[in-house]
C-alpha atoms as a PDB file:
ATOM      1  CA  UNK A   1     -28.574   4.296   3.472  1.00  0.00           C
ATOM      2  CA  UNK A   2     -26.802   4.131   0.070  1.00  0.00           C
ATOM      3  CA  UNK A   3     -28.986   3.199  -2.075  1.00  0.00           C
ATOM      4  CA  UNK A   4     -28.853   0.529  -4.584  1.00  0.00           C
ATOM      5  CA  UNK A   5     -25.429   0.601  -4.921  1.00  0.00           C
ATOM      6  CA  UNK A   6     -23.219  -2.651  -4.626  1.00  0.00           C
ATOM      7  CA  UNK A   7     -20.471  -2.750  -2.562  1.00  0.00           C
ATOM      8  CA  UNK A   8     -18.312  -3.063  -5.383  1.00  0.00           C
ATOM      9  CA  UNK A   9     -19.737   0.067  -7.249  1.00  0.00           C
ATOM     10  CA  UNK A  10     -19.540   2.436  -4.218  1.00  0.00           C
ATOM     11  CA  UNK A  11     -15.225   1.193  -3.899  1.00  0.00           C
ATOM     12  CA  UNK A  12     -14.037   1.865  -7.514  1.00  0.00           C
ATOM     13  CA  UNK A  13     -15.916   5.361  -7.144  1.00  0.00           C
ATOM     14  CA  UNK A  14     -13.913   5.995  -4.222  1.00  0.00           C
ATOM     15  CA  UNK A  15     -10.887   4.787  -5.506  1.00  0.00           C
ATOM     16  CA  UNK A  16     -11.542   6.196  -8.776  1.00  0.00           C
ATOM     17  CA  UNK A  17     -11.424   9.975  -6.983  1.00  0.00           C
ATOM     18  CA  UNK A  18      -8.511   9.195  -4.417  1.00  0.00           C
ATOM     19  CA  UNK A  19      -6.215   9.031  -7.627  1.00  0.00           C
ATOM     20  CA  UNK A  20      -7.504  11.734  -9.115  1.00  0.00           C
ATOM     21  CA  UNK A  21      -7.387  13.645  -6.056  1.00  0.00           C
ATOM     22  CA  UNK A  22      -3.826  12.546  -5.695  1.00  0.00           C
ATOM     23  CA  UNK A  23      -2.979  13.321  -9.390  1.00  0.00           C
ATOM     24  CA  UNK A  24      -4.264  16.862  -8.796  1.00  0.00           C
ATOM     25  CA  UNK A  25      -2.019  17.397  -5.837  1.00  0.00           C
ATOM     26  CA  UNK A  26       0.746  16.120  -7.526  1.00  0.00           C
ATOM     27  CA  UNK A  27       0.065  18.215 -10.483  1.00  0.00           C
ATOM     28  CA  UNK A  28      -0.164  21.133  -8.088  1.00  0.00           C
ATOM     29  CA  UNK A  29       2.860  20.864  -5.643  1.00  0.00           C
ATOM     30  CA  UNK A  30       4.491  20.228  -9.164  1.00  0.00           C
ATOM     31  CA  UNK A  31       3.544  23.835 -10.841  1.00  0.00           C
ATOM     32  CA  UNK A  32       3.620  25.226  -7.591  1.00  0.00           C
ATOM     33  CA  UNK A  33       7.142  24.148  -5.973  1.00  0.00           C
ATOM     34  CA  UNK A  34       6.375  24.846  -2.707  1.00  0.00           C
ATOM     35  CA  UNK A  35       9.835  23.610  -1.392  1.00  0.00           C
ATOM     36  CA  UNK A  36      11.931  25.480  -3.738  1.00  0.00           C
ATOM     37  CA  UNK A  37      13.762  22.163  -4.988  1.00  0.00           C
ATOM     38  CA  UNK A  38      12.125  21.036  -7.963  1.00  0.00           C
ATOM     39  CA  UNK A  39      10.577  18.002  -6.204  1.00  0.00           C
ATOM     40  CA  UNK A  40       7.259  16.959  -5.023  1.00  0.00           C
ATOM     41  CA  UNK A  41       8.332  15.908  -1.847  1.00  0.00           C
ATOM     42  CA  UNK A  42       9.985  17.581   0.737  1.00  0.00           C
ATOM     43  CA  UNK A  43      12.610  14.776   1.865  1.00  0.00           C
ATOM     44  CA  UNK A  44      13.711  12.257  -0.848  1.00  0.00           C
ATOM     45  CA  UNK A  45      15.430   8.760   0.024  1.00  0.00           C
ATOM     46  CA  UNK A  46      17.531   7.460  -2.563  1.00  0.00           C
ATOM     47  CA  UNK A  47      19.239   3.562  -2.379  1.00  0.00           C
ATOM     48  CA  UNK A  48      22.482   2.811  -3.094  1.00  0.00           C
ATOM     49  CA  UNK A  49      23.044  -0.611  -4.372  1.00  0.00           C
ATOM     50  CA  UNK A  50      24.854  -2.017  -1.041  1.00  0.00           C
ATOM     51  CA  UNK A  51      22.614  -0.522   1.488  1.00  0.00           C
ATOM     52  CA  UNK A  52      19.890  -1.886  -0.256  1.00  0.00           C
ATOM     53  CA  UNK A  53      20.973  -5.471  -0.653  1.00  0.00           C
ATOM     54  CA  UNK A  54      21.595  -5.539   3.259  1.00  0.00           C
ATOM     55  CA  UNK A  55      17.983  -4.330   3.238  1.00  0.00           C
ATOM     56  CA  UNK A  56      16.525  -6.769   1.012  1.00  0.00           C
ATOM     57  CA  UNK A  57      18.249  -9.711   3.039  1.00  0.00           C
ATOM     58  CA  UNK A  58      16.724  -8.570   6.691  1.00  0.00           C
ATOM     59  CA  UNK A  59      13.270  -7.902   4.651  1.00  0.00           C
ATOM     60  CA  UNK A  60      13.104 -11.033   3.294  1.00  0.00           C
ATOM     61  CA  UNK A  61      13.486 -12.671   6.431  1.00  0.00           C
ATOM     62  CA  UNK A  62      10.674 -11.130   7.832  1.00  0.00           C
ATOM     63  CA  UNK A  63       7.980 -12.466   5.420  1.00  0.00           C
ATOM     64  CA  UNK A  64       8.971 -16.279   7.091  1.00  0.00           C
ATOM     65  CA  UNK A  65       6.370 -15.884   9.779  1.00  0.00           C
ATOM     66  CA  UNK A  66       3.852 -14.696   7.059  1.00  0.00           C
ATOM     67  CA  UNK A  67       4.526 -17.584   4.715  1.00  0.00           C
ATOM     68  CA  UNK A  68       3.794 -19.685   7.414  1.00  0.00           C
ATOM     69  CA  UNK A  69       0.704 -18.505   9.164  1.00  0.00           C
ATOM     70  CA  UNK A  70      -0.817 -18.519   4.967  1.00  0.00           C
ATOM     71  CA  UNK A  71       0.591 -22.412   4.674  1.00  0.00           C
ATOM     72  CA  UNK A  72      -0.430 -22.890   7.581  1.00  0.00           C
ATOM     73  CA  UNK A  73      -4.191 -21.676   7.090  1.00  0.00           C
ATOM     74  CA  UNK A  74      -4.148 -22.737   3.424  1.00  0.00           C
ATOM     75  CA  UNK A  75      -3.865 -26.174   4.670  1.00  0.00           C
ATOM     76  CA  UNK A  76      -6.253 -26.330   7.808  1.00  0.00           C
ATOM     77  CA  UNK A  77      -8.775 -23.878   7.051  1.00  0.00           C
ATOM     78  CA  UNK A  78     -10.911 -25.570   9.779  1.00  0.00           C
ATOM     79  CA  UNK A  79      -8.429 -23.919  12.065  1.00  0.00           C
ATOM     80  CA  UNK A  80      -8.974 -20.480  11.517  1.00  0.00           C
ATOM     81  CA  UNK A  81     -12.895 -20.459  11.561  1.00  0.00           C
ATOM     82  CA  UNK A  82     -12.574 -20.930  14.899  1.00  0.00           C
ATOM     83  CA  UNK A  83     -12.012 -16.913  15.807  1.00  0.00           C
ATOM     84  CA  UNK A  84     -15.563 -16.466  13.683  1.00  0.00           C
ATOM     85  CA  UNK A  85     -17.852 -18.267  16.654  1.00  0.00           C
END
């Protein structure tokens, strides 16, 4: 058992240490250049503008069937408490 702890609580603690466990290892791989590049990262992508306006398009496209599963739900939420019996 926890404790006393809300639910609440106990996630911003862990959140609160992921970053800072993530800024450390930043910080480190930066001092440290492992890779011998100067980056953090081993393999960097880059966009040009093009590729990434042919990207965007497709992308966009598949939020559609997101938008309307949400509408849908929004609208009928007697519909989706079905899955909860």
């Amino acid at each position: 058992m926890i404790g006393h702890r809300p639910l609440h609580k106990i996630c911003c603690i862990f959140l609160e240490n992921s970053f800072f466990c993530a800024m450390v290892a930043a910080i480190t791989l930066k001092i440290l250049d492992p890779f011998g590049t100067g980056k953090v990262v081993l393999f960097q992508v880059t966009y040009d503008k093009v590729s990434f306006l042919e990207h965007s398009k497709r992308q966009y496209t598949e939020f559609i069937p997101f938008i309307r599963i949400g509408g849908h739900l929004n609208c009928f939420p007697s519909s989706s408490l079905g899955f909860l019996e």
